[in-house]
C-alpha atoms as a PDB file:
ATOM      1  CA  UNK A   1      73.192 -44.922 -75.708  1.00  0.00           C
ATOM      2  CA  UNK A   2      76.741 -45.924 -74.493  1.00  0.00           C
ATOM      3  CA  UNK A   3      76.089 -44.675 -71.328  1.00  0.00           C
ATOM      4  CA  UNK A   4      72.797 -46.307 -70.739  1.00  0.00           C
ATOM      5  CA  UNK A   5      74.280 -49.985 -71.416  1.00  0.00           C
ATOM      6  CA  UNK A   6      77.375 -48.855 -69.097  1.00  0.00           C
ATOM      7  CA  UNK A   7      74.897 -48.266 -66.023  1.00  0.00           C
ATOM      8  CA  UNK A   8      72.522 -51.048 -66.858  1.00  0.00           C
ATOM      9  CA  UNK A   9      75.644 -53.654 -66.883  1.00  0.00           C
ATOM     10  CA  UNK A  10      76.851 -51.284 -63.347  1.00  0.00           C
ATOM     11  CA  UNK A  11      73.367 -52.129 -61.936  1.00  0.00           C
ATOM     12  CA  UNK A  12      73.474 -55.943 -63.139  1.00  0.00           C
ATOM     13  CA  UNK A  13      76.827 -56.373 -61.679  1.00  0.00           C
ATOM     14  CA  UNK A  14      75.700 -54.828 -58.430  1.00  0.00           C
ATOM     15  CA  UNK A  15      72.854 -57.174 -58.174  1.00  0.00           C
ATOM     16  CA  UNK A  16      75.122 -60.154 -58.639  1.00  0.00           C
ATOM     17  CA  UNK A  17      77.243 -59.086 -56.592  1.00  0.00           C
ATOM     18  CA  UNK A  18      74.883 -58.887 -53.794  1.00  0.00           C
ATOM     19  CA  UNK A  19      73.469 -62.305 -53.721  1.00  0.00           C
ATOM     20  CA  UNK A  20      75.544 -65.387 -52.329  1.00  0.00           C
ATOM     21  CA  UNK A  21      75.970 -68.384 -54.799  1.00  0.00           C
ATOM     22  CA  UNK A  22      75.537 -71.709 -53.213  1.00  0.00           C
ATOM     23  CA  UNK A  23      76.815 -74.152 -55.340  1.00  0.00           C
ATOM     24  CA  UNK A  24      78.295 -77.984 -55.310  1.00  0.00           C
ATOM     25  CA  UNK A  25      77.207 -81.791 -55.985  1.00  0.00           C
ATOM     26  CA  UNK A  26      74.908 -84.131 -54.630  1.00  0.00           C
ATOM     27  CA  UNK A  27      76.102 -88.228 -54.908  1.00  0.00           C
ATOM     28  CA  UNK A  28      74.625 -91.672 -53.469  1.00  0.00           C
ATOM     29  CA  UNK A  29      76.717 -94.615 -53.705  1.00  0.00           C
ATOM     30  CA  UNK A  30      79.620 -92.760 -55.510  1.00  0.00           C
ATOM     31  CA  UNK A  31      77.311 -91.736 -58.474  1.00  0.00           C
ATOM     32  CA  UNK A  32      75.735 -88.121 -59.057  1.00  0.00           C
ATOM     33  CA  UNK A  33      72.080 -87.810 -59.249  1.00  0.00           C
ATOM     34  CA  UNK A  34      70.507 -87.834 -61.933  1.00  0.00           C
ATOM     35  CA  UNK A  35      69.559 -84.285 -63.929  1.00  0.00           C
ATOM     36  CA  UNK A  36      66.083 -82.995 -62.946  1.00  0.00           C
ATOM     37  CA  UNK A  37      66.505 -83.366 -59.552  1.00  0.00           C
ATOM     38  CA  UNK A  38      64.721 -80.566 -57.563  1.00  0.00           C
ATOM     39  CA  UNK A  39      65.800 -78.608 -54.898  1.00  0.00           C
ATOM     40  CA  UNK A  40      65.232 -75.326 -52.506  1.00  0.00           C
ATOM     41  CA  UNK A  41      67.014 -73.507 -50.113  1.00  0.00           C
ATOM     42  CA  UNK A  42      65.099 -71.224 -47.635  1.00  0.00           C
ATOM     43  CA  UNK A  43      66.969 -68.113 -46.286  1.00  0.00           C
ATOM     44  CA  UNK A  44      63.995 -66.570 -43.822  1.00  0.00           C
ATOM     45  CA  UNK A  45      60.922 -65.980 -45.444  1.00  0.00           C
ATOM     46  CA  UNK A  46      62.232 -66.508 -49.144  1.00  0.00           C
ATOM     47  CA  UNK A  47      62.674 -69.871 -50.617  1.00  0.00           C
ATOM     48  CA  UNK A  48      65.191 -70.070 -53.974  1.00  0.00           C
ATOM     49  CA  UNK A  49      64.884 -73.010 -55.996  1.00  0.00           C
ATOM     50  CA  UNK A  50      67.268 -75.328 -58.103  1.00  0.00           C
ATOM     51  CA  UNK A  51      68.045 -78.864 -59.507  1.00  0.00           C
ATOM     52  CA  UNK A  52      70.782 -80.597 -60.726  1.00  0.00           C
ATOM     53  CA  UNK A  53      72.275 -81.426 -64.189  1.00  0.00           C
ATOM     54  CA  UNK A  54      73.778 -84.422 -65.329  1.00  0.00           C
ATOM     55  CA  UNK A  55      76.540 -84.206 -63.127  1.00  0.00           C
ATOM     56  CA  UNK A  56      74.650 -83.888 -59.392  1.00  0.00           C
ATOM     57  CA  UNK A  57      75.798 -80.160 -59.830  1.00  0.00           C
ATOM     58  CA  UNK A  58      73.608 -77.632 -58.712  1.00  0.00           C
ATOM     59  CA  UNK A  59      73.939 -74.185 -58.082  1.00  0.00           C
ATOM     60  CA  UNK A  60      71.486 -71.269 -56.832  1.00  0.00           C
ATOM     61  CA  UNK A  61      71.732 -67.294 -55.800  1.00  0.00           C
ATOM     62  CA  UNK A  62      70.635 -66.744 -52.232  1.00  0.00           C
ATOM     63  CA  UNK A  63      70.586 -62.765 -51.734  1.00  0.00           C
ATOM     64  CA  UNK A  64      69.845 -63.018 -48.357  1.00  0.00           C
ATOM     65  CA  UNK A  65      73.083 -63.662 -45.654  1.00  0.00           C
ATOM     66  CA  UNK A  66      73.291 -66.319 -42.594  1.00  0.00           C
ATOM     67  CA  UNK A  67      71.620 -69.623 -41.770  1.00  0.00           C
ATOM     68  CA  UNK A  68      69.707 -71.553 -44.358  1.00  0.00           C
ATOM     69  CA  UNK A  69      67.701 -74.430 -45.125  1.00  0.00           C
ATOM     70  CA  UNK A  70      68.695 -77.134 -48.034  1.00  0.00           C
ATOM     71  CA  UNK A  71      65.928 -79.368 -48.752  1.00  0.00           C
ATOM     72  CA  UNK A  72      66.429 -81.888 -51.797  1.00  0.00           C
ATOM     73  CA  UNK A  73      63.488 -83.641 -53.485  1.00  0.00           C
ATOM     74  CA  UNK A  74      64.671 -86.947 -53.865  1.00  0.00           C
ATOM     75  CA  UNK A  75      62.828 -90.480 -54.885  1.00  0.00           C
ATOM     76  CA  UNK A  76      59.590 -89.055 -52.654  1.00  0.00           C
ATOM     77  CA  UNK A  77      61.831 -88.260 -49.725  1.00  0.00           C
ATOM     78  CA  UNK A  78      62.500 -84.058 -48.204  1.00  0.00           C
ATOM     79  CA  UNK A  79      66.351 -84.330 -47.294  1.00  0.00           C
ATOM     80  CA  UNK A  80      67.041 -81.526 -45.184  1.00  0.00           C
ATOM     81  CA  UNK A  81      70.293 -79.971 -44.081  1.00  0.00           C
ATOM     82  CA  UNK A  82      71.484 -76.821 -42.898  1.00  0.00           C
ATOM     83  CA  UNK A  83      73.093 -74.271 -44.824  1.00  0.00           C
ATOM     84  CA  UNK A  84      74.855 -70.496 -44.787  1.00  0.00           C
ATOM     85  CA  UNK A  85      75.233 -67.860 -47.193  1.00  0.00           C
ATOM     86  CA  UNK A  86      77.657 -65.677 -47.244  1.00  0.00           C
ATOM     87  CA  UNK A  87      78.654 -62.373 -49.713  1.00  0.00           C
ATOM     88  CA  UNK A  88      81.041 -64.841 -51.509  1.00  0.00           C
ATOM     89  CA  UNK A  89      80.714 -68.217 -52.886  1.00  0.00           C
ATOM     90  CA  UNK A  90      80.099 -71.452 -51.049  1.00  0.00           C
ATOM     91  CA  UNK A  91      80.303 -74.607 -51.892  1.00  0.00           C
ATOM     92  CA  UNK A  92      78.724 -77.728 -50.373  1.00  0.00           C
ATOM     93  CA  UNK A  93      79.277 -81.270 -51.365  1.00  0.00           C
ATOM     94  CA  UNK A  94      77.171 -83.830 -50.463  1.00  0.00           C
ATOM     95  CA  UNK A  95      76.458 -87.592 -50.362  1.00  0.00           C
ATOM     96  CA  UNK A  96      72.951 -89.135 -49.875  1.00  0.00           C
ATOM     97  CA  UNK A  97      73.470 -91.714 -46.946  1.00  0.00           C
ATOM     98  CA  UNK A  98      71.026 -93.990 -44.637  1.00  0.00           C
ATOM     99  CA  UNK A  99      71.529 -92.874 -40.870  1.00  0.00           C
ATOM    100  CA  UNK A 100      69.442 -94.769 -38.743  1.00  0.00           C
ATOM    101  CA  UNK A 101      67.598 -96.382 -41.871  1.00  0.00           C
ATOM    102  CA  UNK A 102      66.511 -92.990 -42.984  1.00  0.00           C
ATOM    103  CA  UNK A 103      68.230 -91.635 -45.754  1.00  0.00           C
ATOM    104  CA  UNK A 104      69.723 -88.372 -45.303  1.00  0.00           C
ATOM    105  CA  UNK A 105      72.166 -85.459 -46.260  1.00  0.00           C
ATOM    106  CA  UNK A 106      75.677 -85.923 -45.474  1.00  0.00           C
ATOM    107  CA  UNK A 107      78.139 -83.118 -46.476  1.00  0.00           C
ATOM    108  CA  UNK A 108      81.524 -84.998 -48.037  1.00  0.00           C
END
């Protein structure tokens, strides 16, 4: 039995080990945003999904390595940036800005 929960915690740690965490905060105006908000990051054909908590944190497993897409579904709006994964953490701040009158993701 000792053996079996050895290999299974082996094989979990593996796994985790495999995919990249993406992780950070999203502000506007200086404030986080509020909890609930949704978000998903697209690594080829796979799309992982998040949101934030009461601090604009956020923080999703990608398993798959190189570019990405961030899209954030804010107030009725698709703010889009682009991302990368790698085999170790990343973190990416950002700020919710207007650019041109649109708003949009700027990384702080």
């Amino acid at each position: 039995m000792k053996s079996l929960i050895v290999v299974a915690c082996c094989l979990w740690m593996a796994a985790a080990a495999l995919a990249g965490e993406i992780y950070g905060t999203i502000s506007e105006a200086g404030k986080p945003l509020p909890a609930g908000v949704k978000m998903e990051i697209t690594a080829g054909q796979k799309t992982y999904t998040g949101e934030t908590d009461k601090f604009g944190s956020y923080r999703v497993f990608v398993q798959e390595k190189g570019k990405c897409t961030l899209t954030v579904l804010y107030k009725d709006l698709k703010l889009t940036a682009a991302i990368f994964s790698y085999e170790k953490a990343t973190r990416y701040d950002w700020t919710v800005e207007t650019v041109d009158n649109k708003p949009a993701l700027k990384r702080k």
